[in-house]
Protein backbone atom coordinates (compact mmCIF):
# COMPACT_ATOMS: atom_id res chain seq x y z
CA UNK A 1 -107.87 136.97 98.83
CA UNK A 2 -108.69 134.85 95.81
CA UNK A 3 -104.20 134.03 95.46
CA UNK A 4 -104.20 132.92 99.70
CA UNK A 5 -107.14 130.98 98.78
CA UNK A 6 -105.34 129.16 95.99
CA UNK A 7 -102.50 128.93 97.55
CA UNK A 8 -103.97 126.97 100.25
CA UNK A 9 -105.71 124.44 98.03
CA UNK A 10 -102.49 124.05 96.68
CA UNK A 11 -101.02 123.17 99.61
CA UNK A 12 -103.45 120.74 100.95
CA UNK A 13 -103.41 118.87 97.67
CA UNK A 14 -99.53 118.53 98.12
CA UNK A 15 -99.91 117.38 102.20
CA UNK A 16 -102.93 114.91 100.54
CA UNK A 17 -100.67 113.62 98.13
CA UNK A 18 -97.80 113.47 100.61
CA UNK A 19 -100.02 111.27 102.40
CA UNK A 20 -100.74 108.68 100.26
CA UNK A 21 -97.04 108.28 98.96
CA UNK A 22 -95.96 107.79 102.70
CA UNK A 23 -98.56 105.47 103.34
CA UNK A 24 -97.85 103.89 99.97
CA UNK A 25 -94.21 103.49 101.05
CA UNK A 26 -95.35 102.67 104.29
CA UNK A 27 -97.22 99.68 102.88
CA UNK A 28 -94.55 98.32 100.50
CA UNK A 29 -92.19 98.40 103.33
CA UNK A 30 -95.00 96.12 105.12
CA UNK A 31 -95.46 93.87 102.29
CA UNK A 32 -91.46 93.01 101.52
CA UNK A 33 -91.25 92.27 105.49
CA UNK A 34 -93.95 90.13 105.44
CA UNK A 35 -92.64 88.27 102.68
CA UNK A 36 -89.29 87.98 103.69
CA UNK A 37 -91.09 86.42 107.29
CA UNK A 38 -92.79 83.85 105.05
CA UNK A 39 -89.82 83.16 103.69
CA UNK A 40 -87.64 82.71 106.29
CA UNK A 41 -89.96 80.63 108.03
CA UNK A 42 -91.09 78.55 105.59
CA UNK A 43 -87.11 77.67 104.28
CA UNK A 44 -86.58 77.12 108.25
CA UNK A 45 -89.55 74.76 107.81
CA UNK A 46 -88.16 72.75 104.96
CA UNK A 47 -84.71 72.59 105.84
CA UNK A 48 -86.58 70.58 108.95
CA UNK A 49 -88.67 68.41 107.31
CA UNK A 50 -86.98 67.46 103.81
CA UNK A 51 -84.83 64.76 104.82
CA UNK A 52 -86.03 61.07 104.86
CA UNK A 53 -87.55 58.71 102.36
CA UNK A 54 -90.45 59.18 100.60
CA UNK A 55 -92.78 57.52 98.22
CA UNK A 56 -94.38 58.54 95.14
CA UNK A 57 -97.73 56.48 94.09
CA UNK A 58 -96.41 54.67 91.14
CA UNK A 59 -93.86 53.38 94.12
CA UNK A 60 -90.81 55.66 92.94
CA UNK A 61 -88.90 55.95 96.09
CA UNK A 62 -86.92 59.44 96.71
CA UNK A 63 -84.41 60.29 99.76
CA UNK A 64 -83.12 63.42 100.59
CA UNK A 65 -79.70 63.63 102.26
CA UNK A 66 -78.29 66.45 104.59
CA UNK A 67 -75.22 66.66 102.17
CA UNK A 68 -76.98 68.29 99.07
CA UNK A 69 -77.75 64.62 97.85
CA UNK A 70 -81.06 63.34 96.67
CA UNK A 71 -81.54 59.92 95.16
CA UNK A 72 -84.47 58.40 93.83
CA UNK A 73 -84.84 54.77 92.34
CA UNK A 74 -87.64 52.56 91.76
CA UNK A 75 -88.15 49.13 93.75
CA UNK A 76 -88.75 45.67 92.07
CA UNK A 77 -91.12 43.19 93.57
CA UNK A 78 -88.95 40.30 95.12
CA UNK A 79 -90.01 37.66 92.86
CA UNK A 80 -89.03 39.76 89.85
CA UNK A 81 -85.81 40.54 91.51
CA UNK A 82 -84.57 36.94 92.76
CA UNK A 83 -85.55 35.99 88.28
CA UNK A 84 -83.66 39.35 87.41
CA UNK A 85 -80.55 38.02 89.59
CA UNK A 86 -80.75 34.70 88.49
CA UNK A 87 -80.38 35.29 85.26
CA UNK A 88 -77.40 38.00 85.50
CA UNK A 89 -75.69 34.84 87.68
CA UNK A 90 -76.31 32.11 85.15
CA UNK A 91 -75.46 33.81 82.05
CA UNK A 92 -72.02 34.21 81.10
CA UNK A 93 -71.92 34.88 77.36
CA UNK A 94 -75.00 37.91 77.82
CA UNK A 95 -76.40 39.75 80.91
CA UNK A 96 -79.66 40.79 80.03
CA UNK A 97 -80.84 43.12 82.96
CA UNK A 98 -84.48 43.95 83.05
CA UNK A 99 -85.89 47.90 83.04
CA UNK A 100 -86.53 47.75 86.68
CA UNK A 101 -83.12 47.80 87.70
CA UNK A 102 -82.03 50.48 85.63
CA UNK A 103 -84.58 52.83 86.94
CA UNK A 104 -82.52 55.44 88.82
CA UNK A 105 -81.64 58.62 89.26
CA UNK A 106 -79.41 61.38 91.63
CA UNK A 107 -78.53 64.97 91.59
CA UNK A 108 -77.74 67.52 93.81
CA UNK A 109 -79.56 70.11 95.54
CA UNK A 110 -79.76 73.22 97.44
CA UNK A 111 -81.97 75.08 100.03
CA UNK A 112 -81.15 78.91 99.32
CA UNK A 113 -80.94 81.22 102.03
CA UNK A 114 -83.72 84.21 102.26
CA UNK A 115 -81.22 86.72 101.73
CA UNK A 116 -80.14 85.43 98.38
CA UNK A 117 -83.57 86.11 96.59
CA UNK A 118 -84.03 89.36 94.49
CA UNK A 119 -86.24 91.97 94.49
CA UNK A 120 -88.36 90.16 91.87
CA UNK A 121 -87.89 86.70 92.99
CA UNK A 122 -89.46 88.36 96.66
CA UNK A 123 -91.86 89.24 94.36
CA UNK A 124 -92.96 86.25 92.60
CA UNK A 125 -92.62 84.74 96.45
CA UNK A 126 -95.37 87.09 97.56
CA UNK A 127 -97.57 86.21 94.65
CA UNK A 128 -97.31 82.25 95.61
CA UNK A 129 -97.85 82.82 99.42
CA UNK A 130 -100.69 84.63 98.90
CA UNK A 131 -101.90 81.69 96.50
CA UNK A 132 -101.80 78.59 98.50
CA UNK A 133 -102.00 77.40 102.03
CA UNK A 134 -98.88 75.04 101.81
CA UNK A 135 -95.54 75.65 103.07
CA UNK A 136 -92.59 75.69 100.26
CA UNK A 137 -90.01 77.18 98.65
CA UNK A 138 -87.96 75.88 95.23
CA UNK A 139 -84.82 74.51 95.27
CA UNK A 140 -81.73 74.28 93.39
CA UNK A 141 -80.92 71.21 91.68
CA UNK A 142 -77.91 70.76 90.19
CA UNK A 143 -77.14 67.78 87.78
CA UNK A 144 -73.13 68.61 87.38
CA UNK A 145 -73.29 69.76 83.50
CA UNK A 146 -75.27 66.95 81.75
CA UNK A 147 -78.64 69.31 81.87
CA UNK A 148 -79.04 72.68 83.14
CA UNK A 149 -79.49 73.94 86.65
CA UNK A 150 -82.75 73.60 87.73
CA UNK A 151 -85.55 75.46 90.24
CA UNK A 152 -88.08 73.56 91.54
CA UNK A 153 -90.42 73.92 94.07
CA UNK A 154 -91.21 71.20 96.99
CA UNK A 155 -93.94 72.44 99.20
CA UNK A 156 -95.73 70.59 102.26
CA UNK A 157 -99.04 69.77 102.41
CA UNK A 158 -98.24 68.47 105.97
CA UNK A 159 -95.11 66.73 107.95
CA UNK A 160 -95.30 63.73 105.74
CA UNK A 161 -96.84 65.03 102.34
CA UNK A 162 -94.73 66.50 100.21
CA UNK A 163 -95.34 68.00 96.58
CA UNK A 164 -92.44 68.26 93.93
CA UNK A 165 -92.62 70.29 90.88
CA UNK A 166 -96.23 70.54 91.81
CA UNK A 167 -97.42 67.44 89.86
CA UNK A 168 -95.24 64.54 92.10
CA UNK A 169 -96.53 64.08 95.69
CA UNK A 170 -94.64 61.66 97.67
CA UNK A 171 -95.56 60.68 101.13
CA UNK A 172 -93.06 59.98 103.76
CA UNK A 173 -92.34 56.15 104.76
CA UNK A 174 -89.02 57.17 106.71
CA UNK A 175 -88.64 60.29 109.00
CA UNK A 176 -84.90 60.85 109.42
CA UNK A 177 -82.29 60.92 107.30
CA UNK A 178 -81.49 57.00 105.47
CA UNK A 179 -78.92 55.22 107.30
CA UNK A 180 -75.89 54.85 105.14
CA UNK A 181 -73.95 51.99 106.39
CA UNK A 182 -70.84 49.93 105.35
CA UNK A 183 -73.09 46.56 103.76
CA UNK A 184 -71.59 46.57 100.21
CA UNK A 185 -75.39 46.86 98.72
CA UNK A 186 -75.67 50.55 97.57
CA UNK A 187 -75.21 53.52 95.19
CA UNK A 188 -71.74 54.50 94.38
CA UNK A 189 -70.53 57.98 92.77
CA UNK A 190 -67.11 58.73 91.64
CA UNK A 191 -65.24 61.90 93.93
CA UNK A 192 -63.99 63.35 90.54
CA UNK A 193 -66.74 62.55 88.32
CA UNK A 194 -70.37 63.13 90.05
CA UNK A 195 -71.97 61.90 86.44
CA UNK A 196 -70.50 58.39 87.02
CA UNK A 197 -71.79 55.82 89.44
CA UNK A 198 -71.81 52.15 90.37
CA UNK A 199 -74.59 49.96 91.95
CA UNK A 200 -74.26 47.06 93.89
CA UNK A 201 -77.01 44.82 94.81
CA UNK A 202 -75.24 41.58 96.90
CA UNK A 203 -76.94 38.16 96.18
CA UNK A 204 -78.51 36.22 99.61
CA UNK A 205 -75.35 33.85 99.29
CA UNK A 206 -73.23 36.96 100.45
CA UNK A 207 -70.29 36.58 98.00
CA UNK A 208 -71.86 37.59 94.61
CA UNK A 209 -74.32 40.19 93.10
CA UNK A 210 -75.41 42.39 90.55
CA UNK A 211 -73.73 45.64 89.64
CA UNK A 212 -74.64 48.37 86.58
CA UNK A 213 -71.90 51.10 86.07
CA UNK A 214 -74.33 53.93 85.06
CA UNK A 215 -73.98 57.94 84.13
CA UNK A 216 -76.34 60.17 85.12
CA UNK A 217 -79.37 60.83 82.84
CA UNK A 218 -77.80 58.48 80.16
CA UNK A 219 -77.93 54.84 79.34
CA UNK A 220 -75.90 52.11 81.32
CA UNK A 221 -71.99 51.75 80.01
CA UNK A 222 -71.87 48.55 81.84
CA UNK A 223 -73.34 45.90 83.73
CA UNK A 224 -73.28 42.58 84.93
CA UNK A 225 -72.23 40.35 87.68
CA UNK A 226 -69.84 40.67 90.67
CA UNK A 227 -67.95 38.72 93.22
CA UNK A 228 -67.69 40.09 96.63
CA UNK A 229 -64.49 38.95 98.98
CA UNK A 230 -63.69 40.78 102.35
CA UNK A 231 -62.21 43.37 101.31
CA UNK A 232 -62.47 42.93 97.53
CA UNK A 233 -65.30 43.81 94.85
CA UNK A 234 -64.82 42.28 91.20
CA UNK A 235 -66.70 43.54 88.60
CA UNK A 236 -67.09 41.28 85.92
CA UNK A 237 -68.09 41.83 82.29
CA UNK A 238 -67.86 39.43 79.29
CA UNK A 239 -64.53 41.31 78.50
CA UNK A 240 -63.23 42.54 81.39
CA UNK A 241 -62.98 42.79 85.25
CA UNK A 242 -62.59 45.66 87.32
CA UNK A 243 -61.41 45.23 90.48
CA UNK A 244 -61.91 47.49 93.19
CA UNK A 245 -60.57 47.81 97.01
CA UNK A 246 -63.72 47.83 100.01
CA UNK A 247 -63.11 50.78 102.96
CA UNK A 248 -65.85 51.19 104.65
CA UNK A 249 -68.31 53.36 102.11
CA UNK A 250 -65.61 53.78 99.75
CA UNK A 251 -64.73 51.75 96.78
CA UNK A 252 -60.98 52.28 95.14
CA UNK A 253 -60.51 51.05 91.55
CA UNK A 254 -57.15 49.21 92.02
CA UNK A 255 -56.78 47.09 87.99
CA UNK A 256 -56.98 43.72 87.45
CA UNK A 257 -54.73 41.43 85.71
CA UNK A 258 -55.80 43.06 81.85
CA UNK A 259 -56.58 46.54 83.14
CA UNK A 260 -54.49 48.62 85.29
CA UNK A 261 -55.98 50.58 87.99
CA UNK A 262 -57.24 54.20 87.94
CA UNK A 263 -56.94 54.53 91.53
CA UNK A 264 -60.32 56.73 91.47
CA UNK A 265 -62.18 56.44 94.53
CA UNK A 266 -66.57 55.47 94.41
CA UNK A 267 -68.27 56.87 97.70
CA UNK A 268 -71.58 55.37 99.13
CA UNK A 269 -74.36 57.80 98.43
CA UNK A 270 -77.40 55.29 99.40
CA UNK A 271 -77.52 51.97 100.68
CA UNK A 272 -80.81 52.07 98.26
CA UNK A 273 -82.70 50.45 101.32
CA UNK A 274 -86.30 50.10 99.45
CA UNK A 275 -84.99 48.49 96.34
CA UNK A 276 -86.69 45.37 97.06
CA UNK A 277 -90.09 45.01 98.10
CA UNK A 278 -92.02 42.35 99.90
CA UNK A 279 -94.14 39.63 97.62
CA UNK A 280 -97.56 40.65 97.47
C-alpha cells in the first residue's frame, strides 16, 4: 500500500511539473510571436514614415532618401550667405569659406527586415517594447570604411516627431521624399568613391557659385569658386580648374587645359533645398 501510494505522488509531481514546462514553453512561444508582431509592424511603420526632411532644434536639417541615402547639412541665414559668397567671388588670391558652409554630412542606411534579427537581438527588442510607448527600430548606417558600421535607433514619437540615437529629435518640415531635380545647386557623390563629394551652391546671377570638394567625415580638400555654362561646370582653385560635363543629375570630370580628365562620374544626392534660410 505504502509503494502505490508513493508511486502515485510520484507521478503527480511529474504531470505537475509537466505542466508548468508546457505552459512555460507555451508562454515563450507567446512572447517571441509577440515580439516578432511588434517588430514587423513597427519596421512596416518606419519604412512609411522615414522619408522627408526634418529639422533638428539647433536648425540641423536631415533628409532621408528611398535609396539608402540620408543627408544632413546645416542652413546659413541669407545675409550670412550672400557675405560668405561675396567674398569666395571677389577673392582670387584666397577663398576663405566660413564654418557654416562646411557643415555637412551623408551616409548610408538600412531598414533590416524582421527576419534578419537573432534570437538575442528579439530579445533585447522585447526588452525596449516593453519600455517605451514609441514606435522604432535601429538602423544600419553605413559610412563606406572611414568609421565603422553603425546601429542606431530612430523611433516616433508621432508622424512628424522623430528621435535619433535617442538624444536628437527632429521634427518634420517636409512629408515626402526631397525633390531631386536637374538645377545645378546640390550635393554631388562620386559612383566609385562614396567618401568623395562636391557641392554646388549657384550665385543669383545664374552663371557662377560656390563649390567645396569635401570627403566624408574629414576636412575639405578643396574649395572655391565656379563658373556655370549650359552644359559646363568649372571648378576653379588658385591652381587649378576642373572641368566637368552637366547631364541632368550627373556631373562627368572631363580635364581642363593643365589637368586631364578622370572621366569619373558625380551623381546628385540632394538638391540641399534648406541651405538658405529666410532673413529674420
Amino acid at each position: 500500500m505504502m509503494k502505490k501510494t508513493i508511486i502515485s505522488a510520484l507521478l503527480c509531481i511529474i504531470l505537475l511539473f509537466s505542466g508548468c514546462t508546457s505552459n512555460l514553453i507555451d508562454s515563450t512561444i507567446l512572447g517571441t510571436s509577440k515580439t516578432k508582431e511588434a517588430l514587423i509592424n513597427n519596421t512596416e511603420y518606419v519604412k512609411e514614415h522615414l522619408l522627408g526632411a526634418w529639422s533638428s532644434s539647433n536648425g540641423e536639417i536631415v533628409e532621408f532618401y528611398s535609396n539608402g541615402i540620408v543627408v544632413n547639412y546645416t542652413p546659413t541665414q541669407q545675409y550670412d550667405y550672400a557675405n560668405i559668397l561675396d567674398g569666395v567671388m571677389d577673392d582670387d588670391n584666397s577663398y576663405s569659406v566660413e564654418s557654416e558652409l562646411k557643415s555637412i554630412g551623408y551616409s548610408a542606411y538600412v531598414i533590416p527586415e524582421p527576419d534578419s534579427y537573432t534570437d538575442e537581438e528579439l530579445k533585447s527588442y522585447n526588452e525596449y517594447i516593453q519600455s517605451t510607448q514609441n514606435i522604432g527600430i535601429s538602423l544600419k548606417y553605413d559610412f563606406w570604411g572611414v568609421i565603422e558600421e553603425k546601429f542606431i535607433l530612430h523611433e516616433f514619437q508621432d508622424d512628424d516627431i522623430l528621435i535619433v540615437g535617442g538624444n536628437k529629435t527632429l521634427t518634420r518640415i517636409y512629408k515626402d521624399e526631397p525633390s531631386i531635380t536637374d538645377n545645378i545647386d546640390g550635393l554631388y557623390i562620386n559612383e566609385e568613391d562614396n567618401n568623395l563629394g562636391i557641392r554646388i551652391i549657384e550665385t543669383r546671377d545664374g552663371n557662377r557659385g560656390y563649390f567645396d570638394w569635401v570627403e566624408i567625415n574629414r576636412n575639405l580638400e578643396l574649395y572655391g569658386k565656379c563658373e556655370i555654362n549650359d552644359n559646363t561646370i568649372i571648378l576653379k582653385t588658385d591652381t587649378d580648374d576642373f572641368v566637368f560635363q552637366r547631364n541632368g543629375t550627373e556631373l562627368t570630370e572631363i580635364g581642363s587645359d593643365t589637368l586631364s580628365g578622370t572621366n569619373l562620374k558625380y551623381k546628385k544626392i540632394s538638391d540641399l533645398a534648406y541651405i538658405n534660410l529666410p532673413a529674420n
